[in-house]
Structures are given as structure tokens and as C-alpha cells.
Protein backbone atom coordinates (compact mmCIF):
# COMPACT_ATOMS: atom_id res chain seq x y z
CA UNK A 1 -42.66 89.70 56.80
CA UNK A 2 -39.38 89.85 54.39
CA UNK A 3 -36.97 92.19 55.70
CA UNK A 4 -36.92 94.34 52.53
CA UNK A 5 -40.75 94.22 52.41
CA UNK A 6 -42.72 97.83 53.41
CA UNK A 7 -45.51 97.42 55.93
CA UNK A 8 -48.37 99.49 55.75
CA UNK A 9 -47.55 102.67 57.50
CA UNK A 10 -49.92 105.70 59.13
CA UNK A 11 -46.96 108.18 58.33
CA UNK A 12 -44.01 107.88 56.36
CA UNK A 13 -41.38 110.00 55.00
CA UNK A 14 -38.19 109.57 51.89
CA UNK A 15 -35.11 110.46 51.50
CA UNK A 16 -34.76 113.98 49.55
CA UNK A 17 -34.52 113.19 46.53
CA UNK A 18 -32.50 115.93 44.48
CA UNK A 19 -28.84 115.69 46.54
CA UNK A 20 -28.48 111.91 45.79
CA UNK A 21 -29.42 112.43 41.50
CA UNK A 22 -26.71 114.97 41.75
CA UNK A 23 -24.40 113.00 43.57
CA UNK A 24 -25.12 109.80 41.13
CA UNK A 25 -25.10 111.81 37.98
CA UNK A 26 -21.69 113.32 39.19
CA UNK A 27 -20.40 109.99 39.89
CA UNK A 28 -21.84 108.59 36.52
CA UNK A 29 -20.00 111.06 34.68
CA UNK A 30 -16.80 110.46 35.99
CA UNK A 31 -16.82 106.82 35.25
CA UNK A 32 -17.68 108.03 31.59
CA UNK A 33 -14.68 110.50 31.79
CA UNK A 34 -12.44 107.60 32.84
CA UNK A 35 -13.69 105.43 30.66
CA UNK A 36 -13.18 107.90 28.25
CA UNK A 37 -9.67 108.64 29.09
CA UNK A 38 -8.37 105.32 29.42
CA UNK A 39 -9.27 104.73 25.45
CA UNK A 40 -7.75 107.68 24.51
CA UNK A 41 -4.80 106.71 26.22
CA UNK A 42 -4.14 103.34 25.03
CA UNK A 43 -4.94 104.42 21.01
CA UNK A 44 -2.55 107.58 21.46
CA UNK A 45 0.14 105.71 23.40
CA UNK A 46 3.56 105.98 21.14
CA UNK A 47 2.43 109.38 20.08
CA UNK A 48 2.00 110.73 24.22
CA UNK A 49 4.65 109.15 26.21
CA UNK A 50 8.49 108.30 26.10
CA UNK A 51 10.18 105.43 26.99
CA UNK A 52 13.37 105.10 29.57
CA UNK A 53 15.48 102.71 30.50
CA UNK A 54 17.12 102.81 34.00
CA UNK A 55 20.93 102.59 33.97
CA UNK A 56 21.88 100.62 37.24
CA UNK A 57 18.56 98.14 36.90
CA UNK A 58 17.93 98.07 33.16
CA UNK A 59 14.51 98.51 33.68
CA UNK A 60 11.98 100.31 31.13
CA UNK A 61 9.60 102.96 32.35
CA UNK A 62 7.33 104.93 30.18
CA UNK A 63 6.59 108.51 30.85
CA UNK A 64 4.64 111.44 29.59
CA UNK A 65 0.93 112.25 29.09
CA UNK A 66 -0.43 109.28 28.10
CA UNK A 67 0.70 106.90 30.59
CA UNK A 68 -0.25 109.63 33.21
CA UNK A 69 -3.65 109.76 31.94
CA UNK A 70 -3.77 105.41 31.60
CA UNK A 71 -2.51 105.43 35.02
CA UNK A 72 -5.33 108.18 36.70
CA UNK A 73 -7.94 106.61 34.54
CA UNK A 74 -7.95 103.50 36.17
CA UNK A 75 -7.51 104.73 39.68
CA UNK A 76 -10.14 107.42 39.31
CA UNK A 77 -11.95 104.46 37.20
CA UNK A 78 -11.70 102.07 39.60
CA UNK A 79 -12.61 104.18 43.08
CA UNK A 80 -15.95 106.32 41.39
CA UNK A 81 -17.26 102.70 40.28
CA UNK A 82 -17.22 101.18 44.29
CA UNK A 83 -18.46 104.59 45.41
CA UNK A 84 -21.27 104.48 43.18
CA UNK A 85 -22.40 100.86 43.52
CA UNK A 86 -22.20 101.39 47.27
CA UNK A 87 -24.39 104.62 47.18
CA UNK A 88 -26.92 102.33 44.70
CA UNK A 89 -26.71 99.82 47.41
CA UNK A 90 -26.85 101.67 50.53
CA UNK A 91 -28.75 104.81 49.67
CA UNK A 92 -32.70 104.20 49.12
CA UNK A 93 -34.83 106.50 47.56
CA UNK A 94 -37.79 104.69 46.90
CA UNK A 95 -38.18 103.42 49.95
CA UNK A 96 -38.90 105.48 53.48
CA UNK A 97 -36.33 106.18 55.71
CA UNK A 98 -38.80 106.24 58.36
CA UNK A 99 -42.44 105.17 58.72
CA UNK A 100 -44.27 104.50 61.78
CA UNK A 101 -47.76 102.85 62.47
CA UNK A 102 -49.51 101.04 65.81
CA UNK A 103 -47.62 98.24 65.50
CA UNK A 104 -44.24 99.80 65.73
CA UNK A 105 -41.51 101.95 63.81
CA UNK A 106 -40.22 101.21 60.09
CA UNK A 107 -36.25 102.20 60.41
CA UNK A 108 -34.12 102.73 57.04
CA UNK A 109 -31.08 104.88 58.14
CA UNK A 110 -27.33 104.12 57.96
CA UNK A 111 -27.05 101.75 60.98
CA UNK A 112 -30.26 100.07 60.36
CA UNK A 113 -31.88 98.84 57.15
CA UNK A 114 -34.95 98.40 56.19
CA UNK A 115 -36.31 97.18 59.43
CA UNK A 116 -39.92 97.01 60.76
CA UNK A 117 -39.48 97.40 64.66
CA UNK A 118 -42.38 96.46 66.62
CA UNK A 119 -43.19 97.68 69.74
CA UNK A 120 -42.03 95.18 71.99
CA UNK A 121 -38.86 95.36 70.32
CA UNK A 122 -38.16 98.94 71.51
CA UNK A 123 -37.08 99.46 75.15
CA UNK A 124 -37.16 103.62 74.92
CA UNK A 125 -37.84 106.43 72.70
CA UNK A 126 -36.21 109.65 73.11
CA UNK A 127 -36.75 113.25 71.51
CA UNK A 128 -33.18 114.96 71.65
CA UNK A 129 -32.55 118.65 71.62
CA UNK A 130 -31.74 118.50 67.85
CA UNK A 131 -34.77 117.57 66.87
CA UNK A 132 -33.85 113.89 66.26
CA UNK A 133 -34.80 110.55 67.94
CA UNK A 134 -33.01 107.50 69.99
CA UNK A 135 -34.45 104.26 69.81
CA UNK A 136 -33.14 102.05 72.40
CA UNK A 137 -33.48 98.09 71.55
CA UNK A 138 -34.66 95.34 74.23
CA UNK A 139 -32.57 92.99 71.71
CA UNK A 140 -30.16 93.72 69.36
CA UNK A 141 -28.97 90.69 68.63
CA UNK A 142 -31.87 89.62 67.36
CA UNK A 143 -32.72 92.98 65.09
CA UNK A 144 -28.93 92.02 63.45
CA UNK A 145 -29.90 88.97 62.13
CA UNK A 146 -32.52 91.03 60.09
CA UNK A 147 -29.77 93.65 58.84
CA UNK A 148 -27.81 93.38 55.43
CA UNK A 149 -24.74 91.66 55.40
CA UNK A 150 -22.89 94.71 54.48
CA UNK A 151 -23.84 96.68 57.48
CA UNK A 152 -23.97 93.76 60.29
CA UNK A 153 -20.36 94.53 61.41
CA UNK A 154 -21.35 97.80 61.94
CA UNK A 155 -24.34 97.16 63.67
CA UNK A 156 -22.63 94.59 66.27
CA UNK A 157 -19.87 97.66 67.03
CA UNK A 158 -22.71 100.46 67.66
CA UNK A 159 -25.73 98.71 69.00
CA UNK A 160 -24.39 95.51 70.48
CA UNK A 161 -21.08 95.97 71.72
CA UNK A 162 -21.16 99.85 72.45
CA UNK A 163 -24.88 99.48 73.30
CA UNK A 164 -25.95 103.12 71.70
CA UNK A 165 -29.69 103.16 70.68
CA UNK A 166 -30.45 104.17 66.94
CA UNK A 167 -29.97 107.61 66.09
CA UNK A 168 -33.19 108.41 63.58
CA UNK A 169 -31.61 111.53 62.11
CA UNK A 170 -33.70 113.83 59.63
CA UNK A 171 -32.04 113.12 56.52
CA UNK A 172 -35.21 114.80 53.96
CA UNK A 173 -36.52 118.16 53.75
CA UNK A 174 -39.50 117.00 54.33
CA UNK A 175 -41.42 119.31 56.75
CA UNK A 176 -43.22 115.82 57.86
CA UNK A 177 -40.29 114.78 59.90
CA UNK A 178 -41.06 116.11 63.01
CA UNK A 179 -45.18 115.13 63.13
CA UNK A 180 -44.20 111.32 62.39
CA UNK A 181 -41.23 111.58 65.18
CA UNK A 182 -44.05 112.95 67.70
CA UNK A 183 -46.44 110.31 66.41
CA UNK A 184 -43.71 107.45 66.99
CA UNK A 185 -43.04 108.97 71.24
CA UNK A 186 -47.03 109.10 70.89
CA UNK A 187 -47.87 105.15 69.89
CA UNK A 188 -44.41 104.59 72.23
CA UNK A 189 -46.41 106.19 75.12
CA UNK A 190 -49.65 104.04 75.00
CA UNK A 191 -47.38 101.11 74.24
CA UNK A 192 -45.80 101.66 77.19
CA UNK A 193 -49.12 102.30 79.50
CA UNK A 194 -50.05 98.74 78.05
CA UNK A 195 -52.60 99.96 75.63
CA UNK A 196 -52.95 98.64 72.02
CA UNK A 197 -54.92 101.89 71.00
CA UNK A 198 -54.18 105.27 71.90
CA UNK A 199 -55.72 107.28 73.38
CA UNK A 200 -55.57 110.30 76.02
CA UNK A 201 -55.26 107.96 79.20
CA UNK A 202 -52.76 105.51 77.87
CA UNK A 203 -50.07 108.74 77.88
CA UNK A 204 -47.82 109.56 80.78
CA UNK A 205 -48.84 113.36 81.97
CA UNK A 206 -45.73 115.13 83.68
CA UNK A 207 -46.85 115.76 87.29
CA UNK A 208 -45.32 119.70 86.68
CA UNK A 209 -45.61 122.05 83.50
CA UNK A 210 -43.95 125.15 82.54
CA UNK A 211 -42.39 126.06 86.31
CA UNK A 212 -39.42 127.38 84.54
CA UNK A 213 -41.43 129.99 82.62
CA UNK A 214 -41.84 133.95 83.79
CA UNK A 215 -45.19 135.52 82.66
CA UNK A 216 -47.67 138.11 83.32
CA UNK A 217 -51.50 136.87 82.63
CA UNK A 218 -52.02 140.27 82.16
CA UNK A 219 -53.38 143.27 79.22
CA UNK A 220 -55.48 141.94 76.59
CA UNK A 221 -55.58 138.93 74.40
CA UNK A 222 -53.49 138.16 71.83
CA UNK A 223 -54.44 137.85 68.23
CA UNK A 224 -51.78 135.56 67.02
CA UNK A 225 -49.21 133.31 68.26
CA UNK A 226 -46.36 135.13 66.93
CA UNK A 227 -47.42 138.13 68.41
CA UNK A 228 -47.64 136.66 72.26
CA UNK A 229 -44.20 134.69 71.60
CA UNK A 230 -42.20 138.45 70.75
CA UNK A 231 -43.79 139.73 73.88
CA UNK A 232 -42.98 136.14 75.61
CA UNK A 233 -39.33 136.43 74.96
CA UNK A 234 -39.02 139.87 75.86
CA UNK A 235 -40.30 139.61 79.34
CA UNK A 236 -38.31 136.59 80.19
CA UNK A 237 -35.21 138.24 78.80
CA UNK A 238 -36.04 141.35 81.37
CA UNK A 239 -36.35 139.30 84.24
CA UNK A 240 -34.49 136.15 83.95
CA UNK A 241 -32.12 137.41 81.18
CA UNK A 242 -32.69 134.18 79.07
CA UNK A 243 -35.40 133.80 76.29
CA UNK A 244 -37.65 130.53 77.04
CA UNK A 245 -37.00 127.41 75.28
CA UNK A 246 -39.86 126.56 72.98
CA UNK A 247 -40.00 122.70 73.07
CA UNK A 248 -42.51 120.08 72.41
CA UNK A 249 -44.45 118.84 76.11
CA UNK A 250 -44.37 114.94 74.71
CA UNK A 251 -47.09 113.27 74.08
CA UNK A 252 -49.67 115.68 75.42
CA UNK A 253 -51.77 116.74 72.91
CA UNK A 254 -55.21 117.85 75.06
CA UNK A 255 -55.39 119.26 78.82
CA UNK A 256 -58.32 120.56 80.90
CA UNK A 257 -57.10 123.58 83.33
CA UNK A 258 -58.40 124.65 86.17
CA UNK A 259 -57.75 127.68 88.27
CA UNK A 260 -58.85 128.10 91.68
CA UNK A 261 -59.78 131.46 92.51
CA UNK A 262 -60.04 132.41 95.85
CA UNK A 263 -60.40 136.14 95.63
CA UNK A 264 -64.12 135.61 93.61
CA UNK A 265 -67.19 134.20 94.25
CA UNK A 266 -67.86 133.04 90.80
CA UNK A 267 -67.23 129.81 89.38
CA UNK A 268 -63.36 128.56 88.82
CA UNK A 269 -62.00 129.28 85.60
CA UNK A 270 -62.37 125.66 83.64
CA UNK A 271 -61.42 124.87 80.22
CA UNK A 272 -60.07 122.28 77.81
CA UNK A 273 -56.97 123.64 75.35
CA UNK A 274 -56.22 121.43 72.26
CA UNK A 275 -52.63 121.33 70.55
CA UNK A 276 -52.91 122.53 66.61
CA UNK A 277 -51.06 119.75 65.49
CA UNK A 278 -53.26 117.34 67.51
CA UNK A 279 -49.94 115.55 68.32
CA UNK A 280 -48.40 117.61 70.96
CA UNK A 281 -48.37 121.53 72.32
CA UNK A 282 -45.08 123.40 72.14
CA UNK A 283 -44.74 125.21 75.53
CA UNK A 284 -45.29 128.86 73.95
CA UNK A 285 -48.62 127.62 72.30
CA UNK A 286 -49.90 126.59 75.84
CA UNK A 287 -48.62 129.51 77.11
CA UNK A 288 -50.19 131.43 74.96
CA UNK A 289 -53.94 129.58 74.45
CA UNK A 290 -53.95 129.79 78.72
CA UNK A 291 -53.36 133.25 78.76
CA UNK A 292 -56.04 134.59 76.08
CA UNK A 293 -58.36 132.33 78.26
CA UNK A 294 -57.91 133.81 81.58
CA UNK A 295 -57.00 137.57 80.66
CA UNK A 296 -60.03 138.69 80.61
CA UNK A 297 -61.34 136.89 84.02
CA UNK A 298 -57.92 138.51 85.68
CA UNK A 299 -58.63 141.88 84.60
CA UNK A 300 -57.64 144.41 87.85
CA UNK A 301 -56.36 141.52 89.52
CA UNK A 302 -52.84 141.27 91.86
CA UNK A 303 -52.38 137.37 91.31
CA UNK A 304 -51.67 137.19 87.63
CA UNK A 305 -47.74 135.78 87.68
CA UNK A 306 -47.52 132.64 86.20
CA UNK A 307 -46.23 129.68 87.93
CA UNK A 308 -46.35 126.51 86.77
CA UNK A 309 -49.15 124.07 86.15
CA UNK A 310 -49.52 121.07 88.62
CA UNK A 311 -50.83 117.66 87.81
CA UNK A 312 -54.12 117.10 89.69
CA UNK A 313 -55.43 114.16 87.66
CA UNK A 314 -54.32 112.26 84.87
CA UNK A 315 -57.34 111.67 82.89
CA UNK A 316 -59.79 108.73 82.43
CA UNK A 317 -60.52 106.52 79.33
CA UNK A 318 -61.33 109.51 76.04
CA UNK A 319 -60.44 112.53 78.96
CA UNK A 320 -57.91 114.67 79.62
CA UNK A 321 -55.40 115.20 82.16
CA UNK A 322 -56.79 118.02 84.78
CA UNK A 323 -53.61 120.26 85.42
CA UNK A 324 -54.25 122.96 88.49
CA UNK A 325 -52.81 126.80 87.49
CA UNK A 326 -50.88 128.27 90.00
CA UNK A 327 -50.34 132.60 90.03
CA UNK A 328 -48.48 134.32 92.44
CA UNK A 329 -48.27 138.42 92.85
């Protein structure tokens, strides 16, 4: 595959659209203006300016509006016509900035251009805080020889010599950023459990969920999300005197929970919970799906406290990982 060719991608997303036909337009207008300028300069000359002549040196200078104007015009000329052949160059917006499929990760971002990545090309994926995603490279130098002239030297100084993995920053306004960044750490996960497809066992399950979180699995159910995560946030904030992070759990999309009740004879509490987005559960959604599912069985009960969720299996081929609840009183 060409380097500037597009492979067929699951998921992709383009750069928004609207800041860089401003920016052009702007920049195509000034040209015009200096353009503009420098002709009226030139045909107005004798009439605009004034001619000196230096005592000491004998030299002629010219001064006034028009040579001003000649002057600025081909600076301003000059500088706005680089600026906007580099942002024609550099800047696609026909093109995705980032794609992703099985086979790997389409990259088209300021250190990296127009690059299909495959798997075994990628050492590590990260999620940062921010929202955005690292990409670590098993070989860089190779992935160089694939990058625009223009932007090798700057690829050697970030990725090769300073080692940093590629920042995939969310340059669109496109609300589809963030399900094709958890669908990239999702094909990364099976990749790196050695499977080709992916499915629920070829994902790493955290041996520990939510310990960090306070909760009472007590009341009544909730009818919305919204509603659980005010009440959520205001009990953590009484007893911790923080309000709980809402992050993504990577790469866990389905769990089956079980909790082991010892103080009734009926059967444990068993059930499957699904994330919305079928890509990953945020840990208020969990939270909350858990707690409208045990409320009820709980009901005049002391052990309701939440405390974490412990891995007890982690799932066979189409099954999901089996997480044990704990409560405290």
C-alpha cells in the first residue's frame, strides 16, 4: 500500500472542517490585498513618495507612502504565500486524521502523515487523562521512511531520538472521537492477547474494579443515569470530600457479577451488565446498572457499602469476565 493511499477503515473521523476555510480564505485574501497593494504602489510611485539623497554617502533613498506600501506588500506578500502553501500541504481535510480497523490504526496528525500502522507495528496504546491517545512504536525508524520529506526531521527529533510515542490529539468536533479511540485500545487489547478477532476473552480484565469508590446500595432504583450520578457525587463529597472520577474501565465492555450472600438462603445475586456504547463502561454507568440490580434484593439489609469488585474469572471464548461484589456495613 502507497503511503498516501486510505485503507478501508471500521471507524474514521476528519479534520473540522470550518476553522481551516476560514483560516485559508483569510490567508487568500491577504495575498490579494498584497497583490493589490504592490500595483498600486508601483503605478502611483512619483506621485506617493520623495526622494533623498544622503549628504556624507551620496546615497538616494525614497520615502513616503508608496514605497512604504511597495516595501510591506512584498513582505506581507511574500510570508501569507509560504503560510498558505504550507497549510495546503500540511493540513488535510479530505482525508481522516484518524481511522482505525483490525489490522491496525490509520495516523494523519502533525508528527505523522498519512500512515497506516499495523498492529505489530505498535508496542503500546495509552488513554491519557485528556481524553487523547499515545501510540508507542516497536520501530520508528522504519515508520520514517514512510513519512513526507517535510516532516522527517521532525519525526527523527520526537519519535526517534527523544523516543516519545505519537500523541493522537482530537483535532475535530466530531463527537466520534472518543468511540474510535476506545475501539483502537479495544483491537490493541486482542492484538495483544494474540487474537486476530476480538472478542470478550482476548481483553485483559483488571483483577480489581471501583475500590476507590464510596456508595450505599441502598433506597430505590434509579430511573436515569443522571439522576444516580448527582446523588453519586454528593455522597462521595460527604464522606471522602472528593467527587469520583468518571473514567472509561478500558476495554471492558460486558461483565457477569456475582454477589455472595451469606445472610440468605436464596440463590446468589447473578447477572450480566452490558456497556451502552458496547465499547467500554464509564465507572458511574457500572456503578449505577449494579446498584438498580441489587437494591431491591438488599432491601432491610446491614451489608450494603460498596467495596470494590474482585476478579474471579476472566472469561472463556464469547463470555464474560465473572467479577465477585464485595459490601461491607
Amino acid at each position: 500500500m502507497k503511503n498516501t493511499e486510505v485503507p478501508h477503515l471500521e471507524k474514521q473521523i476528519f479534520m473540522n472542517q470550518k476553522p481551516i476555510r476560514i483560516m485559508t480564505m483569510v490567508l487568500l485574501g491577504t495575498i490579494i490585498a498584497s497583490v493589490l497593494a504592490f500595483v498600486w504602489a508601483t503605478i502611483y510611485w512619483e506621485d506617493y513618495s520623495e526622494t533623498w539623497q544622503f549628504v556624507e554617502s551620496g546615497n538616494l533613498v525614497d520615502t513616503g507612502l508608496a514605497p512604504s506600501v511597495y516595501k510591506w506588500s512584498i513582505i506581507v506578500g511574500i510570508g501569507t504565500t509560504i503560510l498558505y502553501v504550507l497549510v495546503k500541504k500540511l493540513i488535510d481535510t479530505d482525508i481522516p486524521i484518524l481511522g482505525v480497523s483490525q489490522k491496525g490504526v490509520y495516523v494523519n496528525q502533525t508528527s505523522v502523515r498519512r500512515t497506516f500502522l499495523e498492529w505489530n507495528e505498535i508496542k503500546d496504546v495509552q488513554l491519557l487523562k485528556n481524553g487523547n491517545l499515545d501510540i508507542t512504536l516497536n520501530s520508528p525508524e522504519e515508520i520514517l521512511k514512510r513519512q513526507p520529506k517535510i516532516i522527517r526531521h521532525t519525526f527523527k527529533e520526537a519519535h526517534i531520538k527523544a523516543g516519545n510515542p505519537v500523541d493522537i490529539i482530537n483535532f475535530t468536533s466530531d463527537d466520534d472521537f472518543e468511540s474510535v479511540v476506545q475501539l483502537i485500545l479495544k483491537y490493541s487489547a486482542a492484538e495483544e492477547a494474540g487474537s486476530s478477532k476480538v472478542s470478550t476473552s482476548g481483553v485483559t480484565s483488571p483483577k480489581q474494579l471501583l475500590n476507590n469508590v464510596v456508595w450505599a446500595i441502598r433506597g430505590s432504583k434509579f430511573l436515569t443515569q443522571d439522576a444516580f450520578e448527582k446523588e453519586l457525587q454528593d455522597y462521595s463529597v460527604l464522606i471522602t470530600k472528593k467527587k469520583v472520577e468518571n473514567s472509561t474501565i478500558q476495554q471492558l465492555s460486558e461483565i457477569t457479577v456475582v454477589y455472595e450472600d451469606f445472610a440468605s438462603d436464596e440463590d446468589d445475586p447473578v447477572f450480566t451488565l452490558t456497556a451502552d456504547n458496547g465499547v467500554s463502561f464509564s465507572v458511574v454507568e457500572l456503578l449505577y446498572k449494579m446498584h438498580n440490580q441489587l437494591v431491591n434484593h438488599l432491601k432491610d439489609r446491614d451489608h450494603v457499602y460498596f467495596e470494590g469488585l474482585h476478579l474471579g474469572s476472566p472469561g472463556e471464548e464469547n463470555k464474560p469476565p465473572v467479577y465477585f461484589l464485595s459490601l461491607g456495613s
